[in-house]
PDB file of N, CA and C in Angstrom:
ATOM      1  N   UNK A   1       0.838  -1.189   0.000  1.00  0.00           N
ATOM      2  CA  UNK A   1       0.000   0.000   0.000  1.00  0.00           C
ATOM      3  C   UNK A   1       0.877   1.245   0.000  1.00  0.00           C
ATOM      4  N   UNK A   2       0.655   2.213  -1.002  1.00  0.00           N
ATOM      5  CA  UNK A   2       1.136   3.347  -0.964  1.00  0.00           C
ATOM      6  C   UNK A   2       0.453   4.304   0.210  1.00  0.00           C
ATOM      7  N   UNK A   3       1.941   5.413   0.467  1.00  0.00           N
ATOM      8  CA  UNK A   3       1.068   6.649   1.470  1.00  0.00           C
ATOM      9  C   UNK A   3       0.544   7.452   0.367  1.00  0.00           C
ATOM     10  N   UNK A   4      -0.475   7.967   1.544  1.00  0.00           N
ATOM     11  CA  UNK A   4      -1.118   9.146   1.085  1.00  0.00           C
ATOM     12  C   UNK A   4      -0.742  10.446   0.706  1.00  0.00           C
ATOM     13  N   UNK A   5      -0.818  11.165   0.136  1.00  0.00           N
ATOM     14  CA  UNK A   5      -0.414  12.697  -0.621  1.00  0.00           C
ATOM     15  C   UNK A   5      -0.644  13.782   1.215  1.00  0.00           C
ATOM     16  N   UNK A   6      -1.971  13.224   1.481  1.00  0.00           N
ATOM     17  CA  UNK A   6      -2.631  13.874   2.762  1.00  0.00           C
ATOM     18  C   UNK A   6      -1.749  13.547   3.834  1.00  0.00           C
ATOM     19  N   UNK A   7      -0.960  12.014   4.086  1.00  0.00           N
ATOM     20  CA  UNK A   7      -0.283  12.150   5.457  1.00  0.00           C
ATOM     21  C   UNK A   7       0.848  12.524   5.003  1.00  0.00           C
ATOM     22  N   UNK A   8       1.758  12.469   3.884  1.00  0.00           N
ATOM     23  CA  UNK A   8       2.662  13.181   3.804  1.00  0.00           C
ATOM     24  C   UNK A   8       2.713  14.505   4.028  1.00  0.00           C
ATOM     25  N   UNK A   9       2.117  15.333   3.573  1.00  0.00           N
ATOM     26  CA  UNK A   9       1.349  16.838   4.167  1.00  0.00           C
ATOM     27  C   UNK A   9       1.438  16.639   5.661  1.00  0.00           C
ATOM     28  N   UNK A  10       0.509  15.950   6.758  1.00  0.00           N
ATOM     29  CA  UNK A  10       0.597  16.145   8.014  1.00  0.00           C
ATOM     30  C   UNK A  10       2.058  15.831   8.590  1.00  0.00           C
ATOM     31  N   UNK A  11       2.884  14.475   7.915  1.00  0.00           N
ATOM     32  CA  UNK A  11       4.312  14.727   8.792  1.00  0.00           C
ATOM     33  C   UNK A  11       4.853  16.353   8.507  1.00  0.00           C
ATOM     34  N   UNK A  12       4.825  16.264   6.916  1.00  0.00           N
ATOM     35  CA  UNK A  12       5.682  17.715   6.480  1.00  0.00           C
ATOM     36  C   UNK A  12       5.592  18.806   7.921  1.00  0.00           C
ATOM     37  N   UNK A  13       4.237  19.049   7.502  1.00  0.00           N
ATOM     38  CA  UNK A  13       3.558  20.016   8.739  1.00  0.00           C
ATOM     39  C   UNK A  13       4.069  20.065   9.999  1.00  0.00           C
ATOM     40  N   UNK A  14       4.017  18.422  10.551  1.00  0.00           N
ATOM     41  CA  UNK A  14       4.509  18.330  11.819  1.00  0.00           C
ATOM     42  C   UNK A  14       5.887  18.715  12.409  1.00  0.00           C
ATOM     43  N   UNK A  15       7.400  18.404  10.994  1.00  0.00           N
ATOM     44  CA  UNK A  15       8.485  19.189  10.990  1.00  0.00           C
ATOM     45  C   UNK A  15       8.433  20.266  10.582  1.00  0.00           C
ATOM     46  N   UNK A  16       7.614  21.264  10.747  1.00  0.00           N
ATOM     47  CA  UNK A  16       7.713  22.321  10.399  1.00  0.00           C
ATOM     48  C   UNK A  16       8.596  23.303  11.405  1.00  0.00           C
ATOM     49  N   UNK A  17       9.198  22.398  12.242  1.00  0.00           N
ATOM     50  CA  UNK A  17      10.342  23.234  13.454  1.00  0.00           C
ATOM     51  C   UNK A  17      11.856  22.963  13.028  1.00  0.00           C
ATOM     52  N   UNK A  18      11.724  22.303  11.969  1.00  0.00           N
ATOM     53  CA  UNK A  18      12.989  22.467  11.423  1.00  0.00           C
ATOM     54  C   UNK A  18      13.489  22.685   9.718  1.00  0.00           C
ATOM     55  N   UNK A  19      14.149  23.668  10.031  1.00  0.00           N
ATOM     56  CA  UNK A  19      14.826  23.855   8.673  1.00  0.00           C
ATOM     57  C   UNK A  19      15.045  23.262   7.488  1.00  0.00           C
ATOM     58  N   UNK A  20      15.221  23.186   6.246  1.00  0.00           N
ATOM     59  CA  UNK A  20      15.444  22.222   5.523  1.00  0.00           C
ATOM     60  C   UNK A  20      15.386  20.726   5.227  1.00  0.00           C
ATOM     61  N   UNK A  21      14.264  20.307   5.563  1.00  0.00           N
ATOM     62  CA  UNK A  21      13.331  19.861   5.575  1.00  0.00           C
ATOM     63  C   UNK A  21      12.687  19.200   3.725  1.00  0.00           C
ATOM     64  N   UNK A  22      13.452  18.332   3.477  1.00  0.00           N
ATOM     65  CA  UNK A  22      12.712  17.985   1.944  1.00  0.00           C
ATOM     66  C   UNK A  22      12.500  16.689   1.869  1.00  0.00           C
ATOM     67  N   UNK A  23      11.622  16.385   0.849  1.00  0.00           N
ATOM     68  CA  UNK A  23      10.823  14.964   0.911  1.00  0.00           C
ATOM     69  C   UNK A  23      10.373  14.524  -0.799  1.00  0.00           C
ATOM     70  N   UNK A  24      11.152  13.310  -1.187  1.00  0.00           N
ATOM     71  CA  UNK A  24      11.383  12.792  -2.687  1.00  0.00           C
ATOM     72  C   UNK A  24      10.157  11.882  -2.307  1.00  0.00           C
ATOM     73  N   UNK A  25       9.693  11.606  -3.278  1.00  0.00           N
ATOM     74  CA  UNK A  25       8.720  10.154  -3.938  1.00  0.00           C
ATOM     75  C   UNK A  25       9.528   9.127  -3.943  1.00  0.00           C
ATOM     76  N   UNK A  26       9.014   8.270  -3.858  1.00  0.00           N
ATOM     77  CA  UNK A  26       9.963   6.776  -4.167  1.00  0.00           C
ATOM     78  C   UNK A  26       8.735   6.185  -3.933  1.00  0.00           C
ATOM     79  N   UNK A  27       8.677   5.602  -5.618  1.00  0.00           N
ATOM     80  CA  UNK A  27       7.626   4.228  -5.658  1.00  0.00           C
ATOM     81  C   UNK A  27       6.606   4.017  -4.980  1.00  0.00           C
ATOM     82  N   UNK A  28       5.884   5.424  -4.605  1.00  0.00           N
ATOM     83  CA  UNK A  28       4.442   5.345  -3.865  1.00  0.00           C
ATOM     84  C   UNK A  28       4.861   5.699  -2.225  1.00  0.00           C
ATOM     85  N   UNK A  29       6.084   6.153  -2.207  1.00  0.00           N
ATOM     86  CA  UNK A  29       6.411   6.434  -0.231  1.00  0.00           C
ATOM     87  C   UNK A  29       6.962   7.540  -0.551  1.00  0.00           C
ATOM     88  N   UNK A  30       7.783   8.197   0.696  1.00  0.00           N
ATOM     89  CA  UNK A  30       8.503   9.560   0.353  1.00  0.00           C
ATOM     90  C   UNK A  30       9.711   8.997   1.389  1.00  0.00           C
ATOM     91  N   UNK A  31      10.715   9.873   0.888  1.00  0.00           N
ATOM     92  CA  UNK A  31      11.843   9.693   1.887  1.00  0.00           C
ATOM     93  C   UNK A  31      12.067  11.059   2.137  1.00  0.00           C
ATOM     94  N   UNK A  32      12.921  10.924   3.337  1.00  0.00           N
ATOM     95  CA  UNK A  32      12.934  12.190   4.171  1.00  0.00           C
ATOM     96  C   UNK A  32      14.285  12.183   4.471  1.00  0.00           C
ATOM     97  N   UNK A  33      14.440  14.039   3.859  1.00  0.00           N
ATOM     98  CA  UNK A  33      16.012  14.385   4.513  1.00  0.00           C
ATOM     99  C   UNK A  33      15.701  15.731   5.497  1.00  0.00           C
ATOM    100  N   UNK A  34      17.238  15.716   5.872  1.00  0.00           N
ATOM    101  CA  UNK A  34      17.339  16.862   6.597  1.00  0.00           C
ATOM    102  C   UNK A  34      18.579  17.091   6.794  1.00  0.00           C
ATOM    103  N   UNK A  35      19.120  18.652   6.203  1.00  0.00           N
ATOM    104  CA  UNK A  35      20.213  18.848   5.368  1.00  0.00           C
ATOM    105  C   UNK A  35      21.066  18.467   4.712  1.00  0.00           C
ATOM    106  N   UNK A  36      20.318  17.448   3.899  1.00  0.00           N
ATOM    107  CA  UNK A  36      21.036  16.563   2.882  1.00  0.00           C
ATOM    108  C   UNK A  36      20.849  15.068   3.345  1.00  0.00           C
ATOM    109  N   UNK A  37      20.792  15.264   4.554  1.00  0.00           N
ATOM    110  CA  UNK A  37      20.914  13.599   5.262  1.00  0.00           C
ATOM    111  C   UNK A  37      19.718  12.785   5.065  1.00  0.00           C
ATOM    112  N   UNK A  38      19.644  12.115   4.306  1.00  0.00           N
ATOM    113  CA  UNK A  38      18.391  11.151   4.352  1.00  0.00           C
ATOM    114  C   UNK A  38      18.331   9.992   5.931  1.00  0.00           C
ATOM    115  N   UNK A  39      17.106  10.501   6.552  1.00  0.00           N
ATOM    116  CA  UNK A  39      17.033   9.914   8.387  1.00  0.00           C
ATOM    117  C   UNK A  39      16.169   9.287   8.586  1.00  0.00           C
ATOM    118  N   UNK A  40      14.891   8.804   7.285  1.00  0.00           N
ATOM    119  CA  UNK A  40      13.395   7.934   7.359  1.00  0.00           C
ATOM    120  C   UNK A  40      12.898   8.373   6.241  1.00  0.00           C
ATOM    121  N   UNK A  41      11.733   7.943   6.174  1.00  0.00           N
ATOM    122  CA  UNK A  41      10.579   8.174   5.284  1.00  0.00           C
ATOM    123  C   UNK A  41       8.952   7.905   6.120  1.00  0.00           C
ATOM    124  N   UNK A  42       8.432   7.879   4.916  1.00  0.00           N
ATOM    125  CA  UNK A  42       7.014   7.569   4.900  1.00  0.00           C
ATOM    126  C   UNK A  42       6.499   6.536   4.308  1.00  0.00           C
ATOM    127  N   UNK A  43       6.516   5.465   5.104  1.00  0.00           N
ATOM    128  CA  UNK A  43       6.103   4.534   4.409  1.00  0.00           C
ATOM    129  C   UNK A  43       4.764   3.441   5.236  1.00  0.00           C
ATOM    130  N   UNK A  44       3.940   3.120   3.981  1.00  0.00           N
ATOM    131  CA  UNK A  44       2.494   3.044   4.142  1.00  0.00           C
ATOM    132  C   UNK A  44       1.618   3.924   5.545  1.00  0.00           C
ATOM    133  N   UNK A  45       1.923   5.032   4.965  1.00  0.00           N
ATOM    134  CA  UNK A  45       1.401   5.904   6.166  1.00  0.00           C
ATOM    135  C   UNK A  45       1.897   5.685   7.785  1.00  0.00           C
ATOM    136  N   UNK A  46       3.495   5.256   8.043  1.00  0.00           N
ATOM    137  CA  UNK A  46       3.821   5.463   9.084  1.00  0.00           C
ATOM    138  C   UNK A  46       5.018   6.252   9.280  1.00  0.00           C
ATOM    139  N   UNK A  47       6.067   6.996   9.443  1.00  0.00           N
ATOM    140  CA  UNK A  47       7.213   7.866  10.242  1.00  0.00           C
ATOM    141  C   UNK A  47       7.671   6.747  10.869  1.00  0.00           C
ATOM    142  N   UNK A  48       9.444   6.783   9.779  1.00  0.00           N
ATOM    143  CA  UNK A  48      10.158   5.350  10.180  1.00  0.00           C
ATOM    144  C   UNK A  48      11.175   6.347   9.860  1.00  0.00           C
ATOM    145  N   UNK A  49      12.287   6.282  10.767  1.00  0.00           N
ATOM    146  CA  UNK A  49      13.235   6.963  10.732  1.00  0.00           C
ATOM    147  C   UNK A  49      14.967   5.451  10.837  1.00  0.00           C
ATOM    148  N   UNK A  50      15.410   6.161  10.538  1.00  0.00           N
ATOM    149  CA  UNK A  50      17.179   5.123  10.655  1.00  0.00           C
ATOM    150  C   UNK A  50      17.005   4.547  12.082  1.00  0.00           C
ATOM    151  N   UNK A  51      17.581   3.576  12.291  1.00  0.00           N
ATOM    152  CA  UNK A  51      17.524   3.429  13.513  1.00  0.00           C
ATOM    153  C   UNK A  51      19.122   3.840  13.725  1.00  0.00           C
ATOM    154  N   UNK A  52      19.863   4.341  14.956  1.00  0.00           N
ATOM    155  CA  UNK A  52      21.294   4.934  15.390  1.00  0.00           C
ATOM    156  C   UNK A  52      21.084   4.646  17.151  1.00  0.00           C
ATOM    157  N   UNK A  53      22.130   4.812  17.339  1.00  0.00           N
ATOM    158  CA  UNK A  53      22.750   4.818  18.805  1.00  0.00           C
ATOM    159  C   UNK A  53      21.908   6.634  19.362  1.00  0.00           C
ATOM    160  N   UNK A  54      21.699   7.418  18.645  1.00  0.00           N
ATOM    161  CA  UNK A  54      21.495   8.698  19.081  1.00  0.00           C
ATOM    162  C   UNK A  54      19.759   8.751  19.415  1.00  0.00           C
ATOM    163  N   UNK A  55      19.111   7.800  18.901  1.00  0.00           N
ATOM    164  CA  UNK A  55      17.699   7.858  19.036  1.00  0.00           C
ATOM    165  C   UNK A  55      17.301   6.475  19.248  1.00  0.00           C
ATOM    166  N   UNK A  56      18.108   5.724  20.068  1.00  0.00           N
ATOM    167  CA  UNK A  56      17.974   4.342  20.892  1.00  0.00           C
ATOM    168  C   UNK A  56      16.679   4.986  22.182  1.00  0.00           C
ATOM    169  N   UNK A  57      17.122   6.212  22.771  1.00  0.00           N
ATOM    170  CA  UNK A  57      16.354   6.274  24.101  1.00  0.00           C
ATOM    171  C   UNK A  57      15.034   7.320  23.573  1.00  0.00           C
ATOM    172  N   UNK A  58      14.195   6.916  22.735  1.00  0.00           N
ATOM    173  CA  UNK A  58      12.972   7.550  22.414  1.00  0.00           C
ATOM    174  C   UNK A  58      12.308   5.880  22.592  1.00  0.00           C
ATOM    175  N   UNK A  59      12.578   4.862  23.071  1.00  0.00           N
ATOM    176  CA  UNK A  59      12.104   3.916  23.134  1.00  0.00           C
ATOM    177  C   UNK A  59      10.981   3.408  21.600  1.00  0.00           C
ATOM    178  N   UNK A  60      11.831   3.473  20.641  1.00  0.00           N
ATOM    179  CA  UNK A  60      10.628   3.313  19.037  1.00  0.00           C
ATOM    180  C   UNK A  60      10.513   1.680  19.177  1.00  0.00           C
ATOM    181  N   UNK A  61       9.087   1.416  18.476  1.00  0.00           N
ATOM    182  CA  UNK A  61       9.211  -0.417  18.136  1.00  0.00           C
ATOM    183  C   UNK A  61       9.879  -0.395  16.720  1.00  0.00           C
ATOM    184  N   UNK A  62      10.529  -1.123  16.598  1.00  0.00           N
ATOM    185  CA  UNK A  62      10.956  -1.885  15.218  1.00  0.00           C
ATOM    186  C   UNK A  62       9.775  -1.683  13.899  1.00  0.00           C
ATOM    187  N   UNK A  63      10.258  -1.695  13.104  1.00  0.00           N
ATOM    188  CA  UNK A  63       9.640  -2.316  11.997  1.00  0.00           C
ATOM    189  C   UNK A  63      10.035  -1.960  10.403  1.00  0.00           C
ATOM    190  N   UNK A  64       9.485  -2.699  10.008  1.00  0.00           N
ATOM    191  CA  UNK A  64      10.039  -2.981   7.765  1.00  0.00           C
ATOM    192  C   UNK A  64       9.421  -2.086   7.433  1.00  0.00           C
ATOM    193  N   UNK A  65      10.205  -1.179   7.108  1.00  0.00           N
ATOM    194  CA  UNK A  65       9.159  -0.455   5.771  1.00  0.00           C
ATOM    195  C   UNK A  65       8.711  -0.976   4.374  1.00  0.00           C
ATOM    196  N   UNK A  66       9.453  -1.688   3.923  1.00  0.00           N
ATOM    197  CA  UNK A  66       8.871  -2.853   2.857  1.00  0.00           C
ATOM    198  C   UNK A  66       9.672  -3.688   3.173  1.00  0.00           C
ATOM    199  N   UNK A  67       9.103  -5.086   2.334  1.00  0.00           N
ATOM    200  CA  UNK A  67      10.172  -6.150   2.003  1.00  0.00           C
ATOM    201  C   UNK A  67      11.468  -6.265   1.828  1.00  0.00           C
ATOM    202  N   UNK A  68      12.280  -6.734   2.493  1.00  0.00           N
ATOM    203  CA  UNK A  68      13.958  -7.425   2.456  1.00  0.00           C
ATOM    204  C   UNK A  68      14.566  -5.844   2.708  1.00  0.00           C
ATOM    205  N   UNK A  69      13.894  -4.938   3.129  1.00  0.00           N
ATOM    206  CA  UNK A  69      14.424  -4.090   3.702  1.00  0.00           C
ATOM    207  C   UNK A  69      15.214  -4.106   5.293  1.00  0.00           C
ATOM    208  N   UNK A  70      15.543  -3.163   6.019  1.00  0.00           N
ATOM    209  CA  UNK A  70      16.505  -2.984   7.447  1.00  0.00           C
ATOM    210  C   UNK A  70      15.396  -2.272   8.271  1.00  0.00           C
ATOM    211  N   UNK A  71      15.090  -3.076   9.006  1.00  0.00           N
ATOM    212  CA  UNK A  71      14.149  -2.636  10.063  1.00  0.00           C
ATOM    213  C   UNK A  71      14.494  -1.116  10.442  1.00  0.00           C
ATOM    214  N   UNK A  72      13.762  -0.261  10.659  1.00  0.00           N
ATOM    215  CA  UNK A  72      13.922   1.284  11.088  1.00  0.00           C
ATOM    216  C   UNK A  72      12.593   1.375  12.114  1.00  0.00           C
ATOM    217  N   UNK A  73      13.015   2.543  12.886  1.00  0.00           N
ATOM    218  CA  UNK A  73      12.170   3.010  13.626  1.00  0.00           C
ATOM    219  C   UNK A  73      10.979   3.453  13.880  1.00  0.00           C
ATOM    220  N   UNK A  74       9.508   2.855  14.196  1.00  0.00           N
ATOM    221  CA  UNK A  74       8.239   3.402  14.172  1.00  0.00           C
ATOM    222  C   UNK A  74       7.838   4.805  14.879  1.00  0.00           C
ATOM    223  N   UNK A  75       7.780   5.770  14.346  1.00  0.00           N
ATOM    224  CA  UNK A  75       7.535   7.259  15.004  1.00  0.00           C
ATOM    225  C   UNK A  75       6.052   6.964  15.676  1.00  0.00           C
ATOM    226  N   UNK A  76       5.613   6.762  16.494  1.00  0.00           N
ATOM    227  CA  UNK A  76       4.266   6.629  16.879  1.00  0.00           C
ATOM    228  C   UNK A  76       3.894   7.431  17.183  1.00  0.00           C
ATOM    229  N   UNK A  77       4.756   8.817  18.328  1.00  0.00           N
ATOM    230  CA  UNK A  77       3.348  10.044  18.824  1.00  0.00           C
ATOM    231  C   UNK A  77       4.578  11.287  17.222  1.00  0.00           C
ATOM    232  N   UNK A  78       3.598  10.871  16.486  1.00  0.00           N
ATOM    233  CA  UNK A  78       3.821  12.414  15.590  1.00  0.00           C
ATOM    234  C   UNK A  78       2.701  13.402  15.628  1.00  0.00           C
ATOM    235  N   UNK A  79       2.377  13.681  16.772  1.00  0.00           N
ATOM    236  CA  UNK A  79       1.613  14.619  16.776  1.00  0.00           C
ATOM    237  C   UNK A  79       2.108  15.651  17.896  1.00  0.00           C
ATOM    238  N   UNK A  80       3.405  15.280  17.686  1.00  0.00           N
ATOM    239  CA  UNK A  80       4.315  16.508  18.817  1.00  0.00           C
ATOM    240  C   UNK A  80       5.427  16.735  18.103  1.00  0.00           C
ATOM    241  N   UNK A  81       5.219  18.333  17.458  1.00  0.00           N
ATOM    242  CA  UNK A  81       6.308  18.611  16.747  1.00  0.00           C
ATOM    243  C   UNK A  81       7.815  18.702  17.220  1.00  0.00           C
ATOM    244  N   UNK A  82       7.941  19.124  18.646  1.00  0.00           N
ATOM    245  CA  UNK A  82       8.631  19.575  19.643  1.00  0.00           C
ATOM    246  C   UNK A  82       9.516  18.184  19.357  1.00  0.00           C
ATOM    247  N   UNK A  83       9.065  17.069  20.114  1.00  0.00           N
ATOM    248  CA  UNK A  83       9.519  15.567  20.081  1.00  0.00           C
ATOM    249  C   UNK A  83       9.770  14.560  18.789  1.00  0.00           C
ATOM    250  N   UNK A  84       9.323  15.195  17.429  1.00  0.00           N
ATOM    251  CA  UNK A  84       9.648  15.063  15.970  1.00  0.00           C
ATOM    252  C   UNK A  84      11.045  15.059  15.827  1.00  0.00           C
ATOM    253  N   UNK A  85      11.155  17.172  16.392  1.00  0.00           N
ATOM    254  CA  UNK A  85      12.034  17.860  16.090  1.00  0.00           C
ATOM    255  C   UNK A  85      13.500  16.861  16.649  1.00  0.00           C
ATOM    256  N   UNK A  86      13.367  16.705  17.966  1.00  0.00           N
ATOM    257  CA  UNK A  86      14.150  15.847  18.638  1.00  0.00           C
ATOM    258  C   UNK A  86      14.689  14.963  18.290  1.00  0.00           C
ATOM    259  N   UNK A  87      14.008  13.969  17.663  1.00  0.00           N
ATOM    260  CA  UNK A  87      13.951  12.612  16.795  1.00  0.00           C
ATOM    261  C   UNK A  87      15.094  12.990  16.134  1.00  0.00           C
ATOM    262  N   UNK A  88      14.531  13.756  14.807  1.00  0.00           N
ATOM    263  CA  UNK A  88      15.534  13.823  13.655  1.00  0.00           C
ATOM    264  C   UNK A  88      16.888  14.761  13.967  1.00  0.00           C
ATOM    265  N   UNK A  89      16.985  15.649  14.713  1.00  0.00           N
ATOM    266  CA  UNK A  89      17.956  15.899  15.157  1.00  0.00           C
ATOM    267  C   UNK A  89      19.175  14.812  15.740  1.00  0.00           C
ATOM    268  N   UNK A  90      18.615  14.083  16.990  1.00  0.00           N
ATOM    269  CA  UNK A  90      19.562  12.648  17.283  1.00  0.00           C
ATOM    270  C   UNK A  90      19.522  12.402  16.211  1.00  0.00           C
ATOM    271  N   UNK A  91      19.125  11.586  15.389  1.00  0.00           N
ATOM    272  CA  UNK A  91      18.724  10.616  14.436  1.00  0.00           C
ATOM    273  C   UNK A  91      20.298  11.376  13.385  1.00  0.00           C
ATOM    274  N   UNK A  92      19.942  12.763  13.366  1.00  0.00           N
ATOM    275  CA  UNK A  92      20.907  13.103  11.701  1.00  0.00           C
ATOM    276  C   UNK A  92      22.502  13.264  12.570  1.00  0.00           C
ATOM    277  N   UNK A  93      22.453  13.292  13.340  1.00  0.00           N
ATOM    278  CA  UNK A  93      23.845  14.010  14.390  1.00  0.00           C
ATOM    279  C   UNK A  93      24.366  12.613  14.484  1.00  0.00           C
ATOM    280  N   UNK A  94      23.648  11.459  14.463  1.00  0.00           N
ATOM    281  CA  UNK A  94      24.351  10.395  14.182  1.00  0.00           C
ATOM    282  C   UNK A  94      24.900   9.802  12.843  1.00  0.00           C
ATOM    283  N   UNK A  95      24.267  10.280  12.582  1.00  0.00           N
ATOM    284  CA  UNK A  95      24.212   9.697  10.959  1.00  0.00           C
ATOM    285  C   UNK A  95      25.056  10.479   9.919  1.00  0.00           C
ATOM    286  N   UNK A  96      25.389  11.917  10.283  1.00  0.00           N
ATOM    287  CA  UNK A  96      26.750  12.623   9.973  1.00  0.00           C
ATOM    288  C   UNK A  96      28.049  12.047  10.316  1.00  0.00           C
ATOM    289  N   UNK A  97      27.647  11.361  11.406  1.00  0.00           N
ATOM    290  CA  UNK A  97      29.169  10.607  11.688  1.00  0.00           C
ATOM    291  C   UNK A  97      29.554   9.454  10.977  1.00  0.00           C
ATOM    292  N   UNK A  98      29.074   9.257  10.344  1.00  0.00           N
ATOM    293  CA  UNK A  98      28.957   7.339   9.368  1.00  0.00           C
ATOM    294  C   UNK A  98      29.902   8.081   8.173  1.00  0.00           C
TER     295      UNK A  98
END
């Protein structure tokens, strides 16, 4: 199942506390960067971010964003931009270091 045009809009929205901020199509999902760093996407309407050592203690469940893919992180309360913001911040501050 592809996401929606509409929840992509509500994550967008929801990072709207951070800067640079862009989001590609891919095959019916979107992926998500932040300043260049690609840190999750959108896929079948859920906020799945990399999983890293920097966003271990947001306590996320696991899960596939598709098939024979690398398990990444389930964003469950995205309805707090504040705690979004947080997310992808750990999330890219790790992921600059790779």
């Amino acid at each position: 199942m592809a996401s929606t045009k509409s929840y992509r809009d509500f994550i967008l929205e929801q990072l709207r506390l951070l800067d640079n901020i862009n989001c590609k199509s891919m095959m019916g999902e979107y992926l998500l960067y932040y300043n260049g760093i690609l840190f999750g996407g959108i896929y079948d309407d859920r906020l799945l971010v990399k999983k890293v050592n920097g966003n271990q203690k947001y306590n996320m469940q696991e899960a596939i964003p598709y098939d024979c893919a690398k398990a990444m992180y389930l964003v469950s309360d995205v309805d707090s931009p504040e705690l979004l913001k947080e997310i992808v911040l750990d999330t890219c501050k790790d992921l600059k270091k790779i």
